[in-house]
Protein backbone atom coordinates (compact mmCIF):
# COMPACT_ATOMS: atom_id res chain seq x y z
CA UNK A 1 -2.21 31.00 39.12
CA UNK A 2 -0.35 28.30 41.30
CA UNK A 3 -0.77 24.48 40.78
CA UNK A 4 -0.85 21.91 43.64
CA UNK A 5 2.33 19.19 44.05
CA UNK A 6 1.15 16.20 41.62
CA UNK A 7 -1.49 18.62 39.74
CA UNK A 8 -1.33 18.37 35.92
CA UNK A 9 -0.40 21.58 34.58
CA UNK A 10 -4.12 22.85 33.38
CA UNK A 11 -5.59 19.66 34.80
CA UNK A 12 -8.24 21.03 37.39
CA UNK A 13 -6.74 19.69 40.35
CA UNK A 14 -6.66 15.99 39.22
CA UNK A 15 -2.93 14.12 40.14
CA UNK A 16 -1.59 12.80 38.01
CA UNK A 17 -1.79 9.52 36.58
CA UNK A 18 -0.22 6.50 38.15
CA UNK A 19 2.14 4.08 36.20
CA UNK A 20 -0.59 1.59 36.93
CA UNK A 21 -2.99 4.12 35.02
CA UNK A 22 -0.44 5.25 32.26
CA UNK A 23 -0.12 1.11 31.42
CA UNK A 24 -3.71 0.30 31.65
CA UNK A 25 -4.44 3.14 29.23
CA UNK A 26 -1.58 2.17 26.80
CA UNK A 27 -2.51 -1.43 26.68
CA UNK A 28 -6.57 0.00 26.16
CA UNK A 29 -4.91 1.84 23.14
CA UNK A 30 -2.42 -1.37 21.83
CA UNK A 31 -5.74 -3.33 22.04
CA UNK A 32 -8.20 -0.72 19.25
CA UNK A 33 -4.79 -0.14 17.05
CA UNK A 34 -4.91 -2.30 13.88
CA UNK A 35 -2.04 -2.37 11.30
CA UNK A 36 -3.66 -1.00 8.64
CA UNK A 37 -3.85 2.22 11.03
CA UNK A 38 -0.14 2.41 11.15
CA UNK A 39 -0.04 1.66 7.41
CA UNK A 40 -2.18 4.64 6.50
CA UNK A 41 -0.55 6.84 8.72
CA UNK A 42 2.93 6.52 7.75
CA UNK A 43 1.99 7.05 4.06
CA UNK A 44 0.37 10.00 4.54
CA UNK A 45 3.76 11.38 6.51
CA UNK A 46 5.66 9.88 3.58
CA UNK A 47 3.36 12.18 1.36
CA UNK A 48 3.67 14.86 3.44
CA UNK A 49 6.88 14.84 3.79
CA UNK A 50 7.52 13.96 0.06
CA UNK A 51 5.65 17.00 -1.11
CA UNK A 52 7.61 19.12 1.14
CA UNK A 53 11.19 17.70 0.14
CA UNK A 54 10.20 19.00 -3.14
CA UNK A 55 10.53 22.13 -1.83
CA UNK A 56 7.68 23.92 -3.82
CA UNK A 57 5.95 24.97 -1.06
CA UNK A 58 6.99 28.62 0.59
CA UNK A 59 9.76 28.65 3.24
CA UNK A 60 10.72 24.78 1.78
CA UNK A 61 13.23 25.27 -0.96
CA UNK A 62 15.98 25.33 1.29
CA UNK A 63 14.81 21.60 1.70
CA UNK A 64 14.85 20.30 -1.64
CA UNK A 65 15.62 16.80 -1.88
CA UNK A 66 15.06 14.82 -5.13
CA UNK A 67 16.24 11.19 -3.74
CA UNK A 68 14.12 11.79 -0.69
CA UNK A 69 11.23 12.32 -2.78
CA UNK A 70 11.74 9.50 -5.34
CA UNK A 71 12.33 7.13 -1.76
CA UNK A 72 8.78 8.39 -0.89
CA UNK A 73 6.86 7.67 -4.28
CA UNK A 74 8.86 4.43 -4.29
CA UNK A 75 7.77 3.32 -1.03
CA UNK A 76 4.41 4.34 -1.48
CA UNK A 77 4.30 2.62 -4.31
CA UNK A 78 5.41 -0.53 -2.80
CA UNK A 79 2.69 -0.62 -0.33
CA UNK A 80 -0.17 0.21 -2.84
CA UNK A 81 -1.57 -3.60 -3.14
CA UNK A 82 -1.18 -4.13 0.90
CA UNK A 83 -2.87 -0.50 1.11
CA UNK A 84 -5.33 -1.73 -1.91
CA UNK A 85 -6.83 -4.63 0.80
CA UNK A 86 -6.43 -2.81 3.40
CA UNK A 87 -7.87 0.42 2.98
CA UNK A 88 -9.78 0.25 0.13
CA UNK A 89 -12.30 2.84 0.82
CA UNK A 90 -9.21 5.43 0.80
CA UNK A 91 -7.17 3.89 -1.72
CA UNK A 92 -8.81 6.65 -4.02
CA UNK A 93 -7.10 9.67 -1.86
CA UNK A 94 -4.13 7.70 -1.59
CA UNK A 95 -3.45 6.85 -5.58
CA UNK A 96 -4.24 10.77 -6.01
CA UNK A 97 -1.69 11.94 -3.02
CA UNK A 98 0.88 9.85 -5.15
CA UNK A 99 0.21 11.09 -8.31
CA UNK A 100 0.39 14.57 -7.17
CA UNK A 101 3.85 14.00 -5.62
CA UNK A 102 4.93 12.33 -8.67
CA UNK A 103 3.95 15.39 -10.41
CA UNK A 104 5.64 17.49 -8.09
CA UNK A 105 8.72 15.02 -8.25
CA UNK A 106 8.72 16.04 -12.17
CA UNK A 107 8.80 19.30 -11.53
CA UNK A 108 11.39 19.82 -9.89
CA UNK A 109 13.39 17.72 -12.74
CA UNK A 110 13.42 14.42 -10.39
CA UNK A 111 14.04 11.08 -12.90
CA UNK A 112 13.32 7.71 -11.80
CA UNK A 113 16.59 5.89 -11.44
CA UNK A 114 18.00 4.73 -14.85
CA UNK A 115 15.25 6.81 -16.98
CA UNK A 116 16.52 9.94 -18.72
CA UNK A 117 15.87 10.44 -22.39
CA UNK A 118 16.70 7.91 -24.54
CA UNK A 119 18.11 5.85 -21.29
CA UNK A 120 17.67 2.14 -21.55
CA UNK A 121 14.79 2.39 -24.04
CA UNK A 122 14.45 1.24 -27.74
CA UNK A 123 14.29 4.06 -30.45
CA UNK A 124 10.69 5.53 -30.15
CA UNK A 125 9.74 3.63 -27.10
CA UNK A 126 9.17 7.29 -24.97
CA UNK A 127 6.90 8.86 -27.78
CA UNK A 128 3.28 9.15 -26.59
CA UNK A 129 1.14 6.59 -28.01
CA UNK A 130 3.31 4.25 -28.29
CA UNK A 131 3.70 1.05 -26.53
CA UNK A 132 7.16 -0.61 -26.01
CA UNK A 133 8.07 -3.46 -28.79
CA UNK A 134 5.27 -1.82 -31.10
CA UNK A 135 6.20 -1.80 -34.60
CA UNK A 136 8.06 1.72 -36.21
CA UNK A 137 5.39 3.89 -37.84
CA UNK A 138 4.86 2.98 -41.81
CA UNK A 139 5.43 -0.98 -40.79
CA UNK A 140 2.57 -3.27 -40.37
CA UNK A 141 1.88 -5.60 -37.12
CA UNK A 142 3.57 -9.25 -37.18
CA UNK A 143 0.81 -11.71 -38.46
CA UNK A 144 0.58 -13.61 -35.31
CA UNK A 145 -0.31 -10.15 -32.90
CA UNK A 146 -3.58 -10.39 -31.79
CA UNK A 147 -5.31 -8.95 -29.27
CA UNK A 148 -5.24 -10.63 -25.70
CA UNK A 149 -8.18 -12.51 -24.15
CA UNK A 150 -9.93 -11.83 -21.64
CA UNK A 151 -7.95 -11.63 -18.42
CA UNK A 152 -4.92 -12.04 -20.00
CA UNK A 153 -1.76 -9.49 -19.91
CA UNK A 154 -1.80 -7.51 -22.78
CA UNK A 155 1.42 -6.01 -24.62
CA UNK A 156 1.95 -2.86 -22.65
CA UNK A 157 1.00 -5.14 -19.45
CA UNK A 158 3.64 -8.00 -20.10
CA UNK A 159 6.53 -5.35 -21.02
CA UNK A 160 6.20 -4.22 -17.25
CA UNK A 161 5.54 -0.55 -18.46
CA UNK A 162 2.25 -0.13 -17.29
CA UNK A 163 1.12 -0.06 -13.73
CA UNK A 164 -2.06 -2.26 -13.04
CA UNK A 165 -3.20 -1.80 -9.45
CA UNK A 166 -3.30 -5.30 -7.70
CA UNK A 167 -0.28 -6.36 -9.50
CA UNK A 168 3.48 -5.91 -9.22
């Protein structure tokens, strides 16, 4: 099958579009997109790409790339309270994406920079159930520890351990 001179390949005879057209139809596009579009799409290739620098997936491993990853959960991470107003409907499948690459990040024996055992951190401070600055097991709580008010940072909060979505 033969096309015409100035027939889109496939296109049924129709020329093809002017510059006029192509500029019209790019502004008509420029005009519907909305940041938070762009936002949401470049963390899902971050994911994507994230999850396959892991190289866990079949025909990947070649592409294994733990700083590449930890850039991607990092940058993600960033953007969760911009992504938190402005996608909140899909901020669900977005905090689960994460965790999943964070996972995967672990896996493949990816540290955060500066963590490691014992790295930085008080003796006992990485055992589970235990909060940073909490006292050794067998001693009691200082007198004046209470617990914090309502809508005030708690212990684990203040010592910048613990992640509370909304806040840095």
């Amino acid at each position: 099958m033969s096309t015409m001179p100035g027939d889109t390949p496939g296109g049924a005879g129709r020329p093809d579009p002017t510059e006029e057209e192509l500029r019209a139809a790019y502004e008509a596009e420029m005009r519907q997109l909305r940041i938070e579009h762009l936002l949401l799409e470049h963390v899902v290739a971050m994911v994507n790409l994230g999850m396959r620098r892991t190289g866990l997936s079949p025909g990947t491993e070649g592409e294994r790339d733990p700083g590449q990853v930890r850039m991607a959960i990092e940058s993600i991470r960033v953007l969760m309270p911009l992504l938190e107003q402005a996608a909140p409907e899909q901020i669900g499948q977005i905090r689960s994406a994460l965790s999943q690459l964070q996972l995967a990040f672990v896996r493949i024996g990816g540290q955060q920079a500066g963590e490691g055992p014992g790295a930085g951190e008080p003796p006992g401070a990485g055992e589970p159930g235990r909060e940073p600055g909490a006292p050794e097991p067998g001693q009691s709580e200082p007198a004046d520890s209470q617990p914090p008010k309502p809508g005030e940072a708690g212990p684990a909060q203040r010592s910048g351990r613990l992640w509370v979505p909304g806040q840095r």
